[in-house]
Each structure stands twice: as structure tokens, then as C-alpha cells.
C-alpha atoms as a PDB file:
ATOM      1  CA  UNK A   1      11.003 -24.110  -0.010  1.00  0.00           C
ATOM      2  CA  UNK A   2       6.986 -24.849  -0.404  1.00  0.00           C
ATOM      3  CA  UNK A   3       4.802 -23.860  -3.450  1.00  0.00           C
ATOM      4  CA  UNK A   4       2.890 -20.349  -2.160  1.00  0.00           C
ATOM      5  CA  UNK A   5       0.232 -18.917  -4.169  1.00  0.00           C
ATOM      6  CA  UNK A   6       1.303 -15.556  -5.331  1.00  0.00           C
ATOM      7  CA  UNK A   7      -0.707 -12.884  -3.840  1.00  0.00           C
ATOM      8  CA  UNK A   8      -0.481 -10.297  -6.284  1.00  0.00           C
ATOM      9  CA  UNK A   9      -1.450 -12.751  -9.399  1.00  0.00           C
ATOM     10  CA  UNK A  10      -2.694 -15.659  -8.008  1.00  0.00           C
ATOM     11  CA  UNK A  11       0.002 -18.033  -9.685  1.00  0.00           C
ATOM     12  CA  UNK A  12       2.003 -21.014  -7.657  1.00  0.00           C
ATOM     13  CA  UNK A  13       5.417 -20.605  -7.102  1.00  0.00           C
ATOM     14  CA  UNK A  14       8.553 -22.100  -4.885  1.00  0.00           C
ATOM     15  CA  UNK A  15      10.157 -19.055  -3.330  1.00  0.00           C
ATOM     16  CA  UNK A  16       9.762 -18.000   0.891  1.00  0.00           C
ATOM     17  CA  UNK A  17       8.566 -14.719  -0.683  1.00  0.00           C
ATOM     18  CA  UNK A  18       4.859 -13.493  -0.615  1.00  0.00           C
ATOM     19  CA  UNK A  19       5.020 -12.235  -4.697  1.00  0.00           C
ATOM     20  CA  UNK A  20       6.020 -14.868  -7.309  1.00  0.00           C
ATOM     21  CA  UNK A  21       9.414 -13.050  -9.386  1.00  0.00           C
ATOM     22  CA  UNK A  22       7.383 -11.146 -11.901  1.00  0.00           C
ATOM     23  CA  UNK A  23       5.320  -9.718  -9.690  1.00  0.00           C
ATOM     24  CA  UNK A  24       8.135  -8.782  -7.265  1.00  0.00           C
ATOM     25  CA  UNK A  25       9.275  -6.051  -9.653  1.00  0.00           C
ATOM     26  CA  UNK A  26       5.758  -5.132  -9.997  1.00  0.00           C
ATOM     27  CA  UNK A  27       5.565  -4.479  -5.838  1.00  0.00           C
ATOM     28  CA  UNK A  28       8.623  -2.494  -6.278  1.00  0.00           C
ATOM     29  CA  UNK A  29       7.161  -0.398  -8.474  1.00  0.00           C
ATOM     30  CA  UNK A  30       3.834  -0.090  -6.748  1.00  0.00           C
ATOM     31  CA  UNK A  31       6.247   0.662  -3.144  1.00  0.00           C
ATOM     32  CA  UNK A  32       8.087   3.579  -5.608  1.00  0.00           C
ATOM     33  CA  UNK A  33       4.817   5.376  -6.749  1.00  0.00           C
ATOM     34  CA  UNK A  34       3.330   5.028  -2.889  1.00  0.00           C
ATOM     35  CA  UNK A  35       6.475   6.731  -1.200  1.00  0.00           C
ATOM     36  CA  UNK A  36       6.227   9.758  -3.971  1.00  0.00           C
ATOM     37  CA  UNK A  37       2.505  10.375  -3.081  1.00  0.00           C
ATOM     38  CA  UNK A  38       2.566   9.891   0.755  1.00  0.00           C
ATOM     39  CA  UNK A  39       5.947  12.232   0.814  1.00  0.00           C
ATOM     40  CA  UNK A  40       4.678  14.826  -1.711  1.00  0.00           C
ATOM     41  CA  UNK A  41       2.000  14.776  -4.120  1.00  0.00           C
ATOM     42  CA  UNK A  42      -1.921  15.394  -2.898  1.00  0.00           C
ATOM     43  CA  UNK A  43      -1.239  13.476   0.236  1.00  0.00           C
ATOM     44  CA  UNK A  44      -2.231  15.449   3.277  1.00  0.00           C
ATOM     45  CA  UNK A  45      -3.258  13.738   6.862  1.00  0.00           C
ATOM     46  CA  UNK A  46      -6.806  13.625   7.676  1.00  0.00           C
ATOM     47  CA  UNK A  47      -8.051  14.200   3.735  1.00  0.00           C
ATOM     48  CA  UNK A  48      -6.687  11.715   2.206  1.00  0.00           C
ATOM     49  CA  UNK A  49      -8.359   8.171   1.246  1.00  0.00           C
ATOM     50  CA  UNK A  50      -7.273   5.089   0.203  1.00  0.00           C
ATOM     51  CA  UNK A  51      -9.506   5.937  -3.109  1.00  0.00           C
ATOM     52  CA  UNK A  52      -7.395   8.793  -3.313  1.00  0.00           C
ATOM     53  CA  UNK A  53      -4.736   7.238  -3.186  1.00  0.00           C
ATOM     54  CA  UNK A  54      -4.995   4.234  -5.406  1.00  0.00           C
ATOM     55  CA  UNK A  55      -6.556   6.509  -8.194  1.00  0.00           C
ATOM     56  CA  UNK A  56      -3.537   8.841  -8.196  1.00  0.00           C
ATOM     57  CA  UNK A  57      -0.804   6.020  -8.276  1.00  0.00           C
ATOM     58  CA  UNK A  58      -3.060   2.954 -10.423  1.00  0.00           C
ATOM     59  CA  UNK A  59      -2.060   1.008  -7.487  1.00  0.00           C
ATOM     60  CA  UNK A  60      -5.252  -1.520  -7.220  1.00  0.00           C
ATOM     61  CA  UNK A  61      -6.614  -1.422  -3.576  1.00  0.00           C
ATOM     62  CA  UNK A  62      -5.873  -5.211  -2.632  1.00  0.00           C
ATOM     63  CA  UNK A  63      -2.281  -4.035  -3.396  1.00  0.00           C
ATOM     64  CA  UNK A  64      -2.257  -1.048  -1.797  1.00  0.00           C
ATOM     65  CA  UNK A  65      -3.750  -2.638   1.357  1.00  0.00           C
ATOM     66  CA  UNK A  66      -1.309  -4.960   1.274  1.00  0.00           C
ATOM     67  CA  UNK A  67       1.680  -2.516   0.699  1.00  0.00           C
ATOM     68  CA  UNK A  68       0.284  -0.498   3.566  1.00  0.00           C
ATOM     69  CA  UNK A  69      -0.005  -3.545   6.371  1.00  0.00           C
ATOM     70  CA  UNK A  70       3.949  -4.109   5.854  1.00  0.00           C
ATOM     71  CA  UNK A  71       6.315  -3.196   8.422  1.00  0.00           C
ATOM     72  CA  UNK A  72       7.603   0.012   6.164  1.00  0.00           C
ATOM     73  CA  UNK A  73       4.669   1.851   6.573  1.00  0.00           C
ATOM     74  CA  UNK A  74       3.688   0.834  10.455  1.00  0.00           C
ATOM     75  CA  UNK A  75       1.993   3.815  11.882  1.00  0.00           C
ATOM     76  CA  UNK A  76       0.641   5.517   8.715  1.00  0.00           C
ATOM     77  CA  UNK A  77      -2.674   5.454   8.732  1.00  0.00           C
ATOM     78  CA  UNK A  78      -5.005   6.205   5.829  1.00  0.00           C
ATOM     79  CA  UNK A  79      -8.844   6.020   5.922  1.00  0.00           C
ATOM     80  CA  UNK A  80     -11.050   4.025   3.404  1.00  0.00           C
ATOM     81  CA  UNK A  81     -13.430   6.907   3.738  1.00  0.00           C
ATOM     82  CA  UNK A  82     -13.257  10.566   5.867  1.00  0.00           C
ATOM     83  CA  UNK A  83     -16.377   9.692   7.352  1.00  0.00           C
ATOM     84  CA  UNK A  84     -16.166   8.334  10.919  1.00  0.00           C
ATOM     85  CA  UNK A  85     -12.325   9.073  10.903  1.00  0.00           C
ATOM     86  CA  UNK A  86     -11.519  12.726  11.895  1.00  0.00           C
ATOM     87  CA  UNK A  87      -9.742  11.873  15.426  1.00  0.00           C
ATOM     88  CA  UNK A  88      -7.941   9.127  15.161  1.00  0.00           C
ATOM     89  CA  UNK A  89      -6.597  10.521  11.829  1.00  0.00           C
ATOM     90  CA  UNK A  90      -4.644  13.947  13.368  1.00  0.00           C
ATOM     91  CA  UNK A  91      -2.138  11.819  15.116  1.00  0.00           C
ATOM     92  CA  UNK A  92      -0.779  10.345  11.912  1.00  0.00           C
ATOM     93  CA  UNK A  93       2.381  11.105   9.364  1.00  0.00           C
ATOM     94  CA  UNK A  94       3.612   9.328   6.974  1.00  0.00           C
ATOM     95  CA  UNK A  95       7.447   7.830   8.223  1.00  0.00           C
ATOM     96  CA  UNK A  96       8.449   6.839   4.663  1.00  0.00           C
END
């Protein structure tokens, strides 16, 4: 194993993960509260942001970013802003 830099707090740890152990639990929460609102709650395709998003669940953007570039949620697509967005943004559900 190598020391990694966690990249949800910033602390060193010896692990092959990306999160140091506290942390983990912290992602699993975040993951939890991101599935509710993209299969449910105030999400809807096309009007949706990531601000929208990250103030209805607290999750911070860098996290949220992060959460959303992982192989779970390949395909779902949600805009920073709805400006500049409206076609490619009809094509997209949420496969969670």
C-alpha cells in the first residue's frame, strides 16, 4: 500500500482507496442522499443543476462532482447551469 492524500479531507493515509476510513462513511452517506434526489425528490432532466442539487442534499460540489464522475452514475448528466445545455440534456436519466 502507498500513503494517498484523502480527497475528501485532505489527510494522508495507507489504504488503495481514494477516501481515508472516516471519510469513507461520509461518501456513503453523501452516495445515499444523491440516489434519493436523482430517483425522487426535485430532480427532473433538463431543470436540474448541480446547485440544485448540492443545496438540497448539503453535499459540497467538489464531492458531488466527484460522486458523479464514478462509474455508478456513468451516463447521468447534470448541468452546472441550464444555460447553454438544453440539447444535450433531453437524452439523459438517471440509471441509479
Amino acid at each position: 500500500m502507498e500513503v494517498k492524500r484523502c480527497v475528501r479531507c485532505g489527510g494522508f493515509f495507507e489504504t488503495v482507496n481514494e477516501v481515508c476510513h472516516t471519510c469513507a462513511s461520509k461518501d456513503i452517506k453523501d452516495l445515499g442522499k444523491l440516489k434519493n434526489y436523482l430517483n425522487g425528490y426535485g430532480y427532473s432532466v433538463g431543470k436540474t443543476t448541480k446547485i440544485d442539487v448540492a443545496t438540497n442534499t448539503g453535499i459540497t460540489m467538489k464531492n458531488l462532482n466527484r460522486l458523479l464522475a464514478g462509474e455508478e452514475f456513468e451516463g447521468v448528466y447534470i448541468p452546472e447551469s441550464l444555460e447553454n445545455n438544453i440539447d444535450s440534456v433531453s437524452k439523459v436519466k438517471a440509471k441509479v
